[in-house]
Structure formats: structure tokens, C-alpha cells
Protein backbone atom coordinates (compact mmCIF):
# COMPACT_ATOMS: atom_id res chain seq x y z
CA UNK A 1 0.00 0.00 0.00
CA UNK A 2 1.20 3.60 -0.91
CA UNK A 3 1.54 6.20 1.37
CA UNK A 4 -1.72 7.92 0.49
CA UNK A 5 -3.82 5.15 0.71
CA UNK A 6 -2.68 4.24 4.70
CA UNK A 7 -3.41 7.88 5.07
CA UNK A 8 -6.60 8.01 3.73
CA UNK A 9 -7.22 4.68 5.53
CA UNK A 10 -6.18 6.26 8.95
CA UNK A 11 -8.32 9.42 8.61
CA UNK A 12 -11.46 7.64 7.74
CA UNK A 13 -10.95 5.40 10.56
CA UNK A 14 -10.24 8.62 12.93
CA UNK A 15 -13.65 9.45 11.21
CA UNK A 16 -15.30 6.57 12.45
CA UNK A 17 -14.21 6.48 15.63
CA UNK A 18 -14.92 10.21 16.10
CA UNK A 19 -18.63 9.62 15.54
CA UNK A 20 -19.27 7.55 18.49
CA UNK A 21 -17.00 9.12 20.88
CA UNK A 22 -18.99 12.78 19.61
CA UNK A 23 -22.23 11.11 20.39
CA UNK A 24 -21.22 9.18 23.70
CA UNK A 25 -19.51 12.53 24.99
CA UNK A 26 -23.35 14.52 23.98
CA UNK A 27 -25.03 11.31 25.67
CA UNK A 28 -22.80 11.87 28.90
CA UNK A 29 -23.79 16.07 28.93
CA UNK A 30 -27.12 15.04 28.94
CA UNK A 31 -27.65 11.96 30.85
CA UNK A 32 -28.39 12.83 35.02
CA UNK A 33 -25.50 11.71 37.20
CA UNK A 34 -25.37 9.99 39.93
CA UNK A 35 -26.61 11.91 43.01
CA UNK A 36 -26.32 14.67 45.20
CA UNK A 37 -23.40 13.71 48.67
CA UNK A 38 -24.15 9.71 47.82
CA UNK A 39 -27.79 9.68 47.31
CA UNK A 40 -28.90 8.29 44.47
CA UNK A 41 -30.52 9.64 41.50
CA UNK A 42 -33.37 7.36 40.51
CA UNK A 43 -32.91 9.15 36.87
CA UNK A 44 -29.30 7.38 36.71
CA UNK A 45 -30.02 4.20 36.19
CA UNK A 46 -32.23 4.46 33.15
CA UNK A 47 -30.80 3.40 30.32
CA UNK A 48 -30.78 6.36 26.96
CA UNK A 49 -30.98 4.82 23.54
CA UNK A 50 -30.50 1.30 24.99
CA UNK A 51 -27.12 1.78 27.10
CA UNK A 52 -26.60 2.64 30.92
CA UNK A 53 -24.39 5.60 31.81
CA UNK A 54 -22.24 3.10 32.99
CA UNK A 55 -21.64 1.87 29.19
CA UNK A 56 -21.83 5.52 27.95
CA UNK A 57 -18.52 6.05 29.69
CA UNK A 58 -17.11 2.76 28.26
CA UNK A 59 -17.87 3.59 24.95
CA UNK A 60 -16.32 7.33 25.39
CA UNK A 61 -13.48 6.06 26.98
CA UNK A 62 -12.60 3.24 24.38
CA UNK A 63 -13.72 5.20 21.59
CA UNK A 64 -11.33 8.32 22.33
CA UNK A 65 -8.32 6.14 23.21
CA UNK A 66 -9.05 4.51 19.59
CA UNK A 67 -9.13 8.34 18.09
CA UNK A 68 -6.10 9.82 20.00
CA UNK A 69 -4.53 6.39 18.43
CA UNK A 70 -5.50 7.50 14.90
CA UNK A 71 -4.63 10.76 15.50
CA UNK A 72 -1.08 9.79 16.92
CA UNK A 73 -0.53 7.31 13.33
CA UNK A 74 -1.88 10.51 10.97
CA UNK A 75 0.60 12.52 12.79
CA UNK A 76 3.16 10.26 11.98
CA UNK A 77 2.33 9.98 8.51
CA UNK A 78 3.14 13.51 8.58
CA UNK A 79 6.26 13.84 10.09
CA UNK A 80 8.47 15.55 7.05
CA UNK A 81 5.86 17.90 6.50
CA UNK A 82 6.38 18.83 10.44
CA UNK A 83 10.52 18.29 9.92
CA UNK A 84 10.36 20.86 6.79
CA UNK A 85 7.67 23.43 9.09
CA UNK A 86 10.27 25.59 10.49
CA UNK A 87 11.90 26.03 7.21
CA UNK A 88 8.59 27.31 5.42
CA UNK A 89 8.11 29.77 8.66
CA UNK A 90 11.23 31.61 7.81
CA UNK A 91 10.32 31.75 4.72
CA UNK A 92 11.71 29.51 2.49
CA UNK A 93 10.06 27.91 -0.81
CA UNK A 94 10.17 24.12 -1.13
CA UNK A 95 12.64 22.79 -2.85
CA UNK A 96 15.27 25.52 -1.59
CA UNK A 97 17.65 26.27 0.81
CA UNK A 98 16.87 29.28 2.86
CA UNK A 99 19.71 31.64 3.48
């Protein structure tokens, strides 16, 4: 595989995995918590769209480590555009030699 197909392979995976880590993090803003100095919220322990709070948080947690993952490989893909950055900053073209 060529370069630009693993890239384009690791940024629509990031893609994917951004999508339920988004919608897990809304779920989480909305969804009541627990309660208020160790009471319980009776609220809590309703499931929303199928899934306990409990899962919520798994999915948000597994989810972003699987995006900060992608995110890590795409920036690694990049790395000589990242090597060459301080070069174009002072104002050098590509393909030559600043002064």
C-alpha cells in the first residue's frame, strides 16, 4: 500500500471512531448523574438509547483512546511535513535552501 492510501485509511478510521466518541460525549452532557453527597438519583439508572451511563462512559473512553490512536498514526504519517515546518516559517520555498 502507498503512502496515500494508509493515510486516507487512517483518517477515515479517525472518522469513524470520532462519531461515536462525539455522540457518547453529547449522551454523557445530557444523561443525570449519579446523586447529590451519595444519594442516588433514581434518573441514573435508566438506560438512553438502549445503554446505561455506565456503558456511555465505556464507549467514550474506548472510543477516544481509539481516536487519540488515529490521531497519533496521521501525525506520523506527517512527520516531514512537520521536519520541513520551520523552514517554510522563515520563509523559504520548497525545494530551496533558505539563506
Amino acid at each position: 500500500m502507498n503512502r496515500t492510501t494508509v493515510n486516507a485509511l487512517v483518517d477515515l478510521i479517525a472518522l469513524i471512531v470520532f462519531i461515536p466518541s462525539l455522540l457518547s460525549g453529547i449522551a454523557l452532557w445530557v444523561l443525570p448523574e449519579g446523586g447529590y453527597r451519595g444519594g442516588l438519583n433514581p434518573q441514573a439508572l435508566e438506560p438512553f438509547l438502549g445503554l446505561t451511563r455506565s456503558a456511555w462512559k465505556d464507549l467514550h473512553l474506548w472510543s477516544s483512546f481509539l481516536l487519540a490512536a488515529c490521531i497519533l498514526a496521521h501525525l506520523l504519517l506527517h512527520i516531514r511535513y512537520f521536519a520541513r515546518m520551520p523552514r517554510y516559517l522563515r520563509g523559504g520555498a520548497p525545494g530551496k535552501e533558505s539563506p
